[in-house]
Protein backbone atom coordinates (compact mmCIF):
# COMPACT_ATOMS: atom_id res chain seq x y z
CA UNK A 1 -11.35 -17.33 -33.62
CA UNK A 2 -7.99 -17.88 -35.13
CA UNK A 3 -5.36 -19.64 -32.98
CA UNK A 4 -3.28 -16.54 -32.04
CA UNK A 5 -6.24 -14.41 -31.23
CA UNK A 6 -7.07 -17.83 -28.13
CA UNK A 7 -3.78 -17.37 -27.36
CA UNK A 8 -2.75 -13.49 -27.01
CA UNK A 9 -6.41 -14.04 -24.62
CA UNK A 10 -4.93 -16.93 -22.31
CA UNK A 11 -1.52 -15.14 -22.24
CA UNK A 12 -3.77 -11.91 -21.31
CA UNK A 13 -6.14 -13.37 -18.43
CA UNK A 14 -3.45 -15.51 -16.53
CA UNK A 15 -1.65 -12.57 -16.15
CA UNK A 16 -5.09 -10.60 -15.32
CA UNK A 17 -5.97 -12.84 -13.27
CA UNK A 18 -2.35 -12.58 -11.33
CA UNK A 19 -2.90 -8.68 -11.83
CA UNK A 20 -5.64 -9.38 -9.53
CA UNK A 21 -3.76 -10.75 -6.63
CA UNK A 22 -0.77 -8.80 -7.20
CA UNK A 23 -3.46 -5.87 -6.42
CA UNK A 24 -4.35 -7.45 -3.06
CA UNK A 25 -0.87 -8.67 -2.18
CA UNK A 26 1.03 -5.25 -2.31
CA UNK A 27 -1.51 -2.82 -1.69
CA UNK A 28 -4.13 -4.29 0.92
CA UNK A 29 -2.79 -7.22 2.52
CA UNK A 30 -1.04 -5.43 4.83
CA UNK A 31 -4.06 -2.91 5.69
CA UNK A 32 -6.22 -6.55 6.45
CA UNK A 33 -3.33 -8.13 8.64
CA UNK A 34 -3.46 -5.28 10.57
CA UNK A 35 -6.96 -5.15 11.67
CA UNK A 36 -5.95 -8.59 13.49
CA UNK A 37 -2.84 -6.23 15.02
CA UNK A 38 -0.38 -8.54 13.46
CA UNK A 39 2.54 -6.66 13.76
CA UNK A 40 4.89 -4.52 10.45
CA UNK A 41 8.01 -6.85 11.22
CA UNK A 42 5.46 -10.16 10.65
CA UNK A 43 3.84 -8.58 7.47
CA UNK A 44 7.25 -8.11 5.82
CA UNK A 45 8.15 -11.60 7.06
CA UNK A 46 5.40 -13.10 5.52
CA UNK A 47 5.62 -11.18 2.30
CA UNK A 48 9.21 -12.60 1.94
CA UNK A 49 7.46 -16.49 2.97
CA UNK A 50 4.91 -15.89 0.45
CA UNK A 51 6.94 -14.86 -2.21
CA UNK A 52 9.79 -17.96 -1.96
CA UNK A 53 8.11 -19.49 -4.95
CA UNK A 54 8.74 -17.13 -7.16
CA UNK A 55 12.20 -17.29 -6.45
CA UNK A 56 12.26 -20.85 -6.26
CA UNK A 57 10.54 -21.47 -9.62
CA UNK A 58 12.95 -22.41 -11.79
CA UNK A 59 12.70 -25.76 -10.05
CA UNK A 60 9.08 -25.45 -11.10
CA UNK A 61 10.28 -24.43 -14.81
CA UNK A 62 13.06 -27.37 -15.04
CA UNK A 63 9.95 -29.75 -14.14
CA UNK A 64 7.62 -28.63 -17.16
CA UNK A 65 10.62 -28.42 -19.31
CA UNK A 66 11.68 -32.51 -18.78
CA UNK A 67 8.47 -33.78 -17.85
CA UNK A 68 4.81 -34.13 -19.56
CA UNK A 69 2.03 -34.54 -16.43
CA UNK A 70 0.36 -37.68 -17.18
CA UNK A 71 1.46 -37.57 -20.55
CA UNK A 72 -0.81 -34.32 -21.22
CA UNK A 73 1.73 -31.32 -21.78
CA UNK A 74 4.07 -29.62 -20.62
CA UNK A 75 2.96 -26.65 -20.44
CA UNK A 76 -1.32 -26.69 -19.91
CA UNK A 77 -2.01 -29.29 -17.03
CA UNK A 78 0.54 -27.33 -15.20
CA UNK A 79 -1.44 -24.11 -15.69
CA UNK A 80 -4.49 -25.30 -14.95
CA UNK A 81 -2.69 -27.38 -11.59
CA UNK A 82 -1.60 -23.71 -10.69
CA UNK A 83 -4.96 -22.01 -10.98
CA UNK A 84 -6.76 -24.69 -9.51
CA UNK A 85 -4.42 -24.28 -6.20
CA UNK A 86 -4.59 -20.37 -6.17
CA UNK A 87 -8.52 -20.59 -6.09
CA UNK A 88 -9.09 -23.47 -3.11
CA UNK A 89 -6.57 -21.39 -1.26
CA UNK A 90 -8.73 -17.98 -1.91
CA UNK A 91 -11.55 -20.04 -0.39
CA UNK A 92 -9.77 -21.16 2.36
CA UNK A 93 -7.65 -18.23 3.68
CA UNK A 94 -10.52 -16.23 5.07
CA UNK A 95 -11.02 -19.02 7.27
CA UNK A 96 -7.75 -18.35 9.17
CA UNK A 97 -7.37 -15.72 12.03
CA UNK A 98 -3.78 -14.37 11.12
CA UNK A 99 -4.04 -12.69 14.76
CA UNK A 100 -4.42 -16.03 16.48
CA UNK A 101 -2.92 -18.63 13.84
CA UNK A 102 -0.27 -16.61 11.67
CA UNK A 103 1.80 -19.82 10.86
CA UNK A 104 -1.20 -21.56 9.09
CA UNK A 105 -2.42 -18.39 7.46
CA UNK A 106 1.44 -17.40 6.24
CA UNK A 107 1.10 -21.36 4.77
CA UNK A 108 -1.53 -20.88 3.19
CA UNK A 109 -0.13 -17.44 1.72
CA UNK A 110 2.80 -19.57 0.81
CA UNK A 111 0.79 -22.48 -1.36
CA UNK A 112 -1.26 -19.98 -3.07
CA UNK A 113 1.51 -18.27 -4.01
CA UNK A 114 3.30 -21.77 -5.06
CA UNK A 115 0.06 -22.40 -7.68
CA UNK A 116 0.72 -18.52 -9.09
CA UNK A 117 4.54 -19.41 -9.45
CA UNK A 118 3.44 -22.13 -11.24
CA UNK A 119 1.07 -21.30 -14.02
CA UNK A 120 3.45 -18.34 -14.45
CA UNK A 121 6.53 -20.05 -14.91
CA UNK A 122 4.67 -22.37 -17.45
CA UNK A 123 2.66 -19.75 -19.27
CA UNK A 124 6.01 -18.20 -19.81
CA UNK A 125 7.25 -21.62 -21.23
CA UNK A 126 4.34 -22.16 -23.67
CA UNK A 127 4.82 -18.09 -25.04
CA UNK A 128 8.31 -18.97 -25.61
CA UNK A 129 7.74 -22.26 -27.03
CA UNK A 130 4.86 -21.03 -29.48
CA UNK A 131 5.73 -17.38 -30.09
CA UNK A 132 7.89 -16.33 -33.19
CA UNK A 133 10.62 -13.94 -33.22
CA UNK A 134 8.40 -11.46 -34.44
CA UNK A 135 5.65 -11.44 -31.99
CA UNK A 136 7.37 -11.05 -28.72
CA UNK A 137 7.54 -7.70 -28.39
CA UNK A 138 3.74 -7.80 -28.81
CA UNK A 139 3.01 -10.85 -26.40
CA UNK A 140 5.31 -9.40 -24.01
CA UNK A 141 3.42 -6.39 -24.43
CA UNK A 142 0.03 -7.94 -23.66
CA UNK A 143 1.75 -10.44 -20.01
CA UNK A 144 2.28 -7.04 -18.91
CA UNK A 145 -0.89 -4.90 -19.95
CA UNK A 146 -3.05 -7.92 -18.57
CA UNK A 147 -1.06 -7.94 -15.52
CA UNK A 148 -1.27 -4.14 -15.24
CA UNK A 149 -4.83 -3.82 -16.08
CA UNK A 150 -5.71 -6.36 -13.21
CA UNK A 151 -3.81 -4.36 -11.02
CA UNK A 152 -5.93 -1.05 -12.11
CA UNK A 153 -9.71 -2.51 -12.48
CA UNK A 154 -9.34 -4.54 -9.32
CA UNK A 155 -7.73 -2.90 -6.64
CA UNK A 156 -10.91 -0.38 -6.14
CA UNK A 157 -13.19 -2.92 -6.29
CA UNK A 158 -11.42 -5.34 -3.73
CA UNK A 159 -10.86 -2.54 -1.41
CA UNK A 160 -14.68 -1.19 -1.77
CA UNK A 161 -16.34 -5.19 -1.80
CA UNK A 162 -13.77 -5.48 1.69
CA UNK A 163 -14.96 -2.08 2.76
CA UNK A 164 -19.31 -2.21 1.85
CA UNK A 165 -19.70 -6.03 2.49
CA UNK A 166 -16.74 -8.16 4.02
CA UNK A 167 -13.07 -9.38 3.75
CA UNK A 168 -14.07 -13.19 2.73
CA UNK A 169 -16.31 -11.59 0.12
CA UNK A 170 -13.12 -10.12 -1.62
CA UNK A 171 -11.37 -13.23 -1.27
CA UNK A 172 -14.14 -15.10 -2.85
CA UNK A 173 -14.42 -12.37 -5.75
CA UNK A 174 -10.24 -13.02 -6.05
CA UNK A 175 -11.12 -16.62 -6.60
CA UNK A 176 -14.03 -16.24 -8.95
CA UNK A 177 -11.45 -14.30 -11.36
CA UNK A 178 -8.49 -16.90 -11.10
CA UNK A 179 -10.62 -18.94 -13.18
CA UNK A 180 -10.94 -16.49 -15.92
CA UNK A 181 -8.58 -18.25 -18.03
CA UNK A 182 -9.50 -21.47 -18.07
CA UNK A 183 -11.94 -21.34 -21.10
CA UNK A 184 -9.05 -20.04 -22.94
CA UNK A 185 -6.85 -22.60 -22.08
CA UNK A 186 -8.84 -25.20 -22.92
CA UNK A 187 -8.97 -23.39 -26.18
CA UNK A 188 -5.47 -23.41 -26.53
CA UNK A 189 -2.88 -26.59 -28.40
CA UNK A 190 -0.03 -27.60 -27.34
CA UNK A 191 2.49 -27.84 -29.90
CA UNK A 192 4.38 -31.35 -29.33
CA UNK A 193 8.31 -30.06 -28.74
CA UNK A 194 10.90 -30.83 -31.14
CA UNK A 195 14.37 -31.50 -31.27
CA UNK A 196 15.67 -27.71 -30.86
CA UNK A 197 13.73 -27.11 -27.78
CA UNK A 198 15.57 -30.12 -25.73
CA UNK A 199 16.60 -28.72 -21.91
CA UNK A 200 20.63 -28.45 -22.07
CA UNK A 201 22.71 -28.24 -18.84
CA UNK A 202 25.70 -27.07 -20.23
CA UNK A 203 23.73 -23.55 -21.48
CA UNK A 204 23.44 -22.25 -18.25
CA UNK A 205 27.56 -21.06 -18.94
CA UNK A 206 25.46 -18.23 -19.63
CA UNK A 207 25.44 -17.21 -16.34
CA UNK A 208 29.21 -16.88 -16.07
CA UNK A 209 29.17 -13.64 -18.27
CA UNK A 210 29.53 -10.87 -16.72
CA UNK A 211 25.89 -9.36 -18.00
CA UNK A 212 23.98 -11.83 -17.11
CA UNK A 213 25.59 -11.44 -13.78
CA UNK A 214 25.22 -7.44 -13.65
CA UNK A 215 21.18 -8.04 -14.97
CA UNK A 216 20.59 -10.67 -12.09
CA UNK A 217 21.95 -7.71 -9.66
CA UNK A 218 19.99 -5.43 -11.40
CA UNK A 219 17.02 -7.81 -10.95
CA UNK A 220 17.46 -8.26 -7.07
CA UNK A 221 17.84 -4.20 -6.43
CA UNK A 222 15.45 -2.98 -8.84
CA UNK A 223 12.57 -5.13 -7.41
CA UNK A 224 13.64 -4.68 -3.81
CA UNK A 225 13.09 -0.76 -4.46
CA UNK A 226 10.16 -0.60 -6.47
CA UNK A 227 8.18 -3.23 -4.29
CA UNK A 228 9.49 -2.56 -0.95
CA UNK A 229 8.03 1.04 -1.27
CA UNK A 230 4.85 0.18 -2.78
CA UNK A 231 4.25 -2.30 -0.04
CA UNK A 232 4.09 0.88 2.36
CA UNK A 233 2.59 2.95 -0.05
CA UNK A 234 -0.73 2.81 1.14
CA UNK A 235 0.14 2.24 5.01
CA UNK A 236 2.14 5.34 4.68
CA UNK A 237 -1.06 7.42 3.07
CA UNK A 238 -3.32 5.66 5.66
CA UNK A 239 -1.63 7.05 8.74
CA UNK A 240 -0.56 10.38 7.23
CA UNK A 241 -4.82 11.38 5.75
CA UNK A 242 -6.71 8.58 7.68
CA UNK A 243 -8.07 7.33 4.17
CA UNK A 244 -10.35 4.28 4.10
CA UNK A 245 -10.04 1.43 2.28
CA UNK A 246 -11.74 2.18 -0.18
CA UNK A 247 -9.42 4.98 -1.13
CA UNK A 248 -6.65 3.04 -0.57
CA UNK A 249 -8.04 0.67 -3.54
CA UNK A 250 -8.42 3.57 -5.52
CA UNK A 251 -4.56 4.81 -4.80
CA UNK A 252 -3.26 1.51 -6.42
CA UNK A 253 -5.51 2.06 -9.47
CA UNK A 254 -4.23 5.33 -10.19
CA UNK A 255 -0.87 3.76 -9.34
CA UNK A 256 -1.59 0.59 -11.70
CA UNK A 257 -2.44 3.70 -14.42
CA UNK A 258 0.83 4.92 -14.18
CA UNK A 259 2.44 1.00 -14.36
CA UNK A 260 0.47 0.58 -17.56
CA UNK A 261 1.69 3.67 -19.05
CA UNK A 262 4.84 3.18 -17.64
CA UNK A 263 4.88 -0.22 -19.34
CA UNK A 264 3.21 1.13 -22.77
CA UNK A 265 5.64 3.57 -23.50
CA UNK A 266 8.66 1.67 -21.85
CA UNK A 267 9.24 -0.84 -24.89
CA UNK A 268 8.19 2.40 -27.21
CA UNK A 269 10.96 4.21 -25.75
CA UNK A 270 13.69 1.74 -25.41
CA UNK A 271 13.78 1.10 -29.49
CA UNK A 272 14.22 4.57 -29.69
CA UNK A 273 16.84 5.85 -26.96
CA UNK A 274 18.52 2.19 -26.39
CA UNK A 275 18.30 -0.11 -23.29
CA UNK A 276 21.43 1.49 -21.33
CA UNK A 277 19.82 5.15 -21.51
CA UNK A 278 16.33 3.22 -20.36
CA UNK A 279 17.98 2.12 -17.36
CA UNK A 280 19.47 5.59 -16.46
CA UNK A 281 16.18 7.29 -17.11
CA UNK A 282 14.27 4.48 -15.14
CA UNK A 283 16.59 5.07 -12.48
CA UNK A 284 16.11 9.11 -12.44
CA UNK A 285 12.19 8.17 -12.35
CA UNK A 286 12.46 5.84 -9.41
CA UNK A 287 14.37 8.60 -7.54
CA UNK A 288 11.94 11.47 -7.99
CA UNK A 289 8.74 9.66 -7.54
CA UNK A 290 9.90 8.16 -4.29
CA UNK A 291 11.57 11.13 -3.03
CA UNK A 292 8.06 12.76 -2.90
CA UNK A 293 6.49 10.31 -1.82
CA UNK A 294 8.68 10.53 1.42
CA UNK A 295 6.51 13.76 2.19
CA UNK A 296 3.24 14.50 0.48
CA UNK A 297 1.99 18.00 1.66
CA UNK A 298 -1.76 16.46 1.08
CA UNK A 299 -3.52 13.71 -0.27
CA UNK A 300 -4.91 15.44 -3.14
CA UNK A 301 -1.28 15.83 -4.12
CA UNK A 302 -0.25 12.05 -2.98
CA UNK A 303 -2.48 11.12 -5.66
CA UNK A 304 -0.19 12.54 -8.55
CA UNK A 305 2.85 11.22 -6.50
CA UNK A 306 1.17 7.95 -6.75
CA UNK A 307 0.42 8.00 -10.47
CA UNK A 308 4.52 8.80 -11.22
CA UNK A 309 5.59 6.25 -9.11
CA UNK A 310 3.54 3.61 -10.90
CA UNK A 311 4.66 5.40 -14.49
CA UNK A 312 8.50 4.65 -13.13
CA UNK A 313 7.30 0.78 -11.56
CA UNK A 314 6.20 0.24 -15.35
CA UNK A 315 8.76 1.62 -17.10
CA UNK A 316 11.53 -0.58 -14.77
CA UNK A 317 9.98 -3.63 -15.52
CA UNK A 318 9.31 -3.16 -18.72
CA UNK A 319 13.34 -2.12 -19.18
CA UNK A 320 14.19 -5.06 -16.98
CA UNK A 321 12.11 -7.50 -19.15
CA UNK A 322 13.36 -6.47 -22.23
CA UNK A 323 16.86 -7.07 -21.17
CA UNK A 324 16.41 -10.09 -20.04
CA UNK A 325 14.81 -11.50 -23.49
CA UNK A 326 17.85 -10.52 -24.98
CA UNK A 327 20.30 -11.99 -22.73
CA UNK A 328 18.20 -15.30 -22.61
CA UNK A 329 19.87 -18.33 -24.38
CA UNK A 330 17.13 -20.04 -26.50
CA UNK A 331 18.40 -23.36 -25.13
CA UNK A 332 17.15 -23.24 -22.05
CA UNK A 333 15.03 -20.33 -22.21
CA UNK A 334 12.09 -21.14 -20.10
CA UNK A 335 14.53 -22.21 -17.36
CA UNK A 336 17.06 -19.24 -18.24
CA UNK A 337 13.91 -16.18 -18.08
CA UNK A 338 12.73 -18.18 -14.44
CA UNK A 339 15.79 -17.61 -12.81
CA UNK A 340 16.85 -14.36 -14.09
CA UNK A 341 12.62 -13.59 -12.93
CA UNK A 342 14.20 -15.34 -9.71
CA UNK A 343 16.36 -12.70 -8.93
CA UNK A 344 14.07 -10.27 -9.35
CA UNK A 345 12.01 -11.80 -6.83
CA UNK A 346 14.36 -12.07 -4.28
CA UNK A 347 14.75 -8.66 -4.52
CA UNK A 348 11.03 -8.42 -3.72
CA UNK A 349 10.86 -10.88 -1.11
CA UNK A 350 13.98 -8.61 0.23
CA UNK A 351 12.01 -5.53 -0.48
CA UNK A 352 9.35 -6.14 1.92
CA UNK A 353 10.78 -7.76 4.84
CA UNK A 354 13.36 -4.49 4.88
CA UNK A 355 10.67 -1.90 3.90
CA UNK A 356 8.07 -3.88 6.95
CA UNK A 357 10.51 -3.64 9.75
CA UNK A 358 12.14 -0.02 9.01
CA UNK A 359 8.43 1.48 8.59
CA UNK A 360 8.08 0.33 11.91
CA UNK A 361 11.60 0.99 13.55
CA UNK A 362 12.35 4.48 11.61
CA UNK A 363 9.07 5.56 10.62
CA UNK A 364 7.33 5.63 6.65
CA UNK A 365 9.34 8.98 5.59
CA UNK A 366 12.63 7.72 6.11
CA UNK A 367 12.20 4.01 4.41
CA UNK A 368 11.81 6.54 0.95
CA UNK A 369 14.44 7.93 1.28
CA UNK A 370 16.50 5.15 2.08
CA UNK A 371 15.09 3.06 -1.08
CA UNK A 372 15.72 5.92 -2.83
CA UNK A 373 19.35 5.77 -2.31
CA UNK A 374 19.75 2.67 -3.05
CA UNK A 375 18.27 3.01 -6.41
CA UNK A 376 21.30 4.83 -7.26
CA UNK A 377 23.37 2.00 -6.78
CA UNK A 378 22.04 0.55 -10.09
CA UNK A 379 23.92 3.44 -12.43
CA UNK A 380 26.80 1.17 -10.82
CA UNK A 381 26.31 -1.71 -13.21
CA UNK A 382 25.92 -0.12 -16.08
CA UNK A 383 29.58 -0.83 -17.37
CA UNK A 384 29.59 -4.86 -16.32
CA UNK A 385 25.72 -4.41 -18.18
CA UNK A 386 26.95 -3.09 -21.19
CA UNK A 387 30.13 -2.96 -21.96
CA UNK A 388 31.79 -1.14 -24.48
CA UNK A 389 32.98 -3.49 -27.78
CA UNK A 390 36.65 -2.82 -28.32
CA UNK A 391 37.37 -1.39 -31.61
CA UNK A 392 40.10 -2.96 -33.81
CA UNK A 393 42.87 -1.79 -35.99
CA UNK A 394 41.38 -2.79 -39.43
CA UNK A 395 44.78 -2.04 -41.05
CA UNK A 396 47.44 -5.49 -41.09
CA UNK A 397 50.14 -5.32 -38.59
CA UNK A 398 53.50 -5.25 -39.73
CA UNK A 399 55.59 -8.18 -39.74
């Protein structure tokens, strides 16, 4: 097995493994807080808690840039730190009553999600540090299939192992495949860094332009959109056609579908119609799929609704990424691609705490319609995103 083939596998099962989660996280984690009646407002709260790594991990990236653990990397022991955290706290959480003891079991939300933040933020690092020019479209491509196809062959099966046997069964299963990847990174070398690759304060100027700026707004209302409404995607479903949890697993694999085709054909169609038309046709997707999904007439056709609103989650991440990559400055590109992921997660972290407590103050309809407007707001960017390049008078002015 040749040394990119170990790779494109590590960079694929850390981010199947965090499929995984991601598949528990936004789609059942609210259904199993709420069989211990913790209340919409606290399952938004902690989704923001659990997600202040993520937005906190460029701290996390600055760390594995400037310092080898025990002289061992800077990239690998911090992956396999990060894994090993996510999987004790798998073990542990079904322990915790969130109905009686929803500080401790938000904590524990909040470490596992700290180990995630970590081996992402590093995997991320060692990509950037080992990948060539000419294979990032294609490693990009395979962090978010893996991710995706977690999302897809999981979901059902959590929901149906929570459903047939018990909750601390799916935990258990979720912890089982967090070590996935750890054959493959042990697999994996480290390239020592060189010169070129030295951490530089003075490139983070970057951020003073104004489209950086516009893509880290982008970032914050994008994600607050896309993951505040699939948060009460399935809540929504369960109350309108009593479906069981099963089904509810199988709505976020159709939904994952559509984010892996979304994501397929997103870096397919962005060579061919250009990144500022990818945003406006992102945008028109996110509007459509989440105005109908403000008012399924059944659930044989929410499942359709589903599918296009996972096609347009795809296809805005995969526009957002690609961005991003080229706005990065090589310098400090780790660091840079953590905080401009930052913003995006504070846009989740947003996402959920609104999208929790207007479920439960408005009702499920309205919170559509609401993120649906302010998905619009992004076509508001677009000139501070890309701006036009002034054309100059070739001819020689006159003395």
């Amino acid at each position: 097995m040749s040394s990119r083939i170990r790779r494109y596998l590590l960079f694929a099962t850390i981010y199947f493994a965090e499929g995984a989660i991601l598949s528990y996280s936004t789609a059942l984690n609210g259904l199993y807080l709420r069989r211990f009646d913790v209340p919409l407002t606290l399952i938004g709260l902690m989704g923001m808690l659990a997600l202040l790594p993520f937005v906190l991990k460029i701290f996390l990236g600055m760390l594995s840039d400037r310092v080898s653990l025990f002289g061992r990397g800077h990239r690998r022991p911090y992956i396999l730190l990060g894994i090993l955290v996510q999987c004790t706290c798998l073990v542990l959480i079904p322990l915790i009553n969130p109905g009686t003891n929803f500080t401790l079991f938000a904590l524990a939300a909040f470490i596992m999600m700290t180990g995630q933040a970590l081996y992402d933020t590093c995997t991320d690092g060692l990509a950037l540090d080992t990948t060539s020019p000419e294979e990032e479209g294609r490693v990009q491509g395979i962090m978010v299939g893996g991710r995706a196809l977690g999302v897809v062959l999981i979901s059902a099966l959590i929901g149906l192992i929570a459903e047939r046997s018990s909750w601390p069964a799916a935990f258990y299963t979720l912890a089982a495949l967090t070590l996935i990847p750890l054959p493959f990174l042990a697999l994996v070398h480290e390239p020592q860094r060189d010169s070129g690759q030295r951490f530089e304060w003075r490139a983070f100027s970057a951020f003073r332009s104004w489209p950086v700026i516009a893509l880290c707004i982008l970032g914050v209302v994008y994600s607050l959109v896309i993951n505040g409404a699939n948060q009460i995607l399935n809540l929504w479903l369960t109350q309108l056609f009593q479906i069981t949890l099963g089904t509810a697993g199988l709505v976020t694999t159709v939904w994952g579908i559509g984010v892996v085709l979304g994501g397929l054909s997103g870096g397919w169609l962005i060579d061919r119609i250009g990144q500022r038309n990818a945003v406006i046709t992102a945008v028109v997707m996110t509007l459509v799929s989440l105005v109908l999904l403000s008012n399924p007439p059944s659930m044989t056709v929410a499942w359709g609704f589903a599918a296009l609103f996972g096609l347009a989650f795809g296809f805005f991440e995969t526009v957002f990424f690609a961005i991003a990559m080229r706005l990065t400055d090589t310098r400090i590109a780790a660091s840079m691609f953590a905080l401009l992921m930052a913003g995006a997660n504070i846009g989740t972290g947003i996402g959920l705490g609104v999208s929790g407590a207007l479920a439960e103050n408005l009702g499920f309809s309205p919170v559509f319609l609401i993120l649906a407007a302010v998905n619009l707001t992004i076509l508001l960017l677009l000139p501070l995103l890309f701006p036009r390049r002034v054309k100059t008078d070739p001819r020689p002015t006159k003395a």
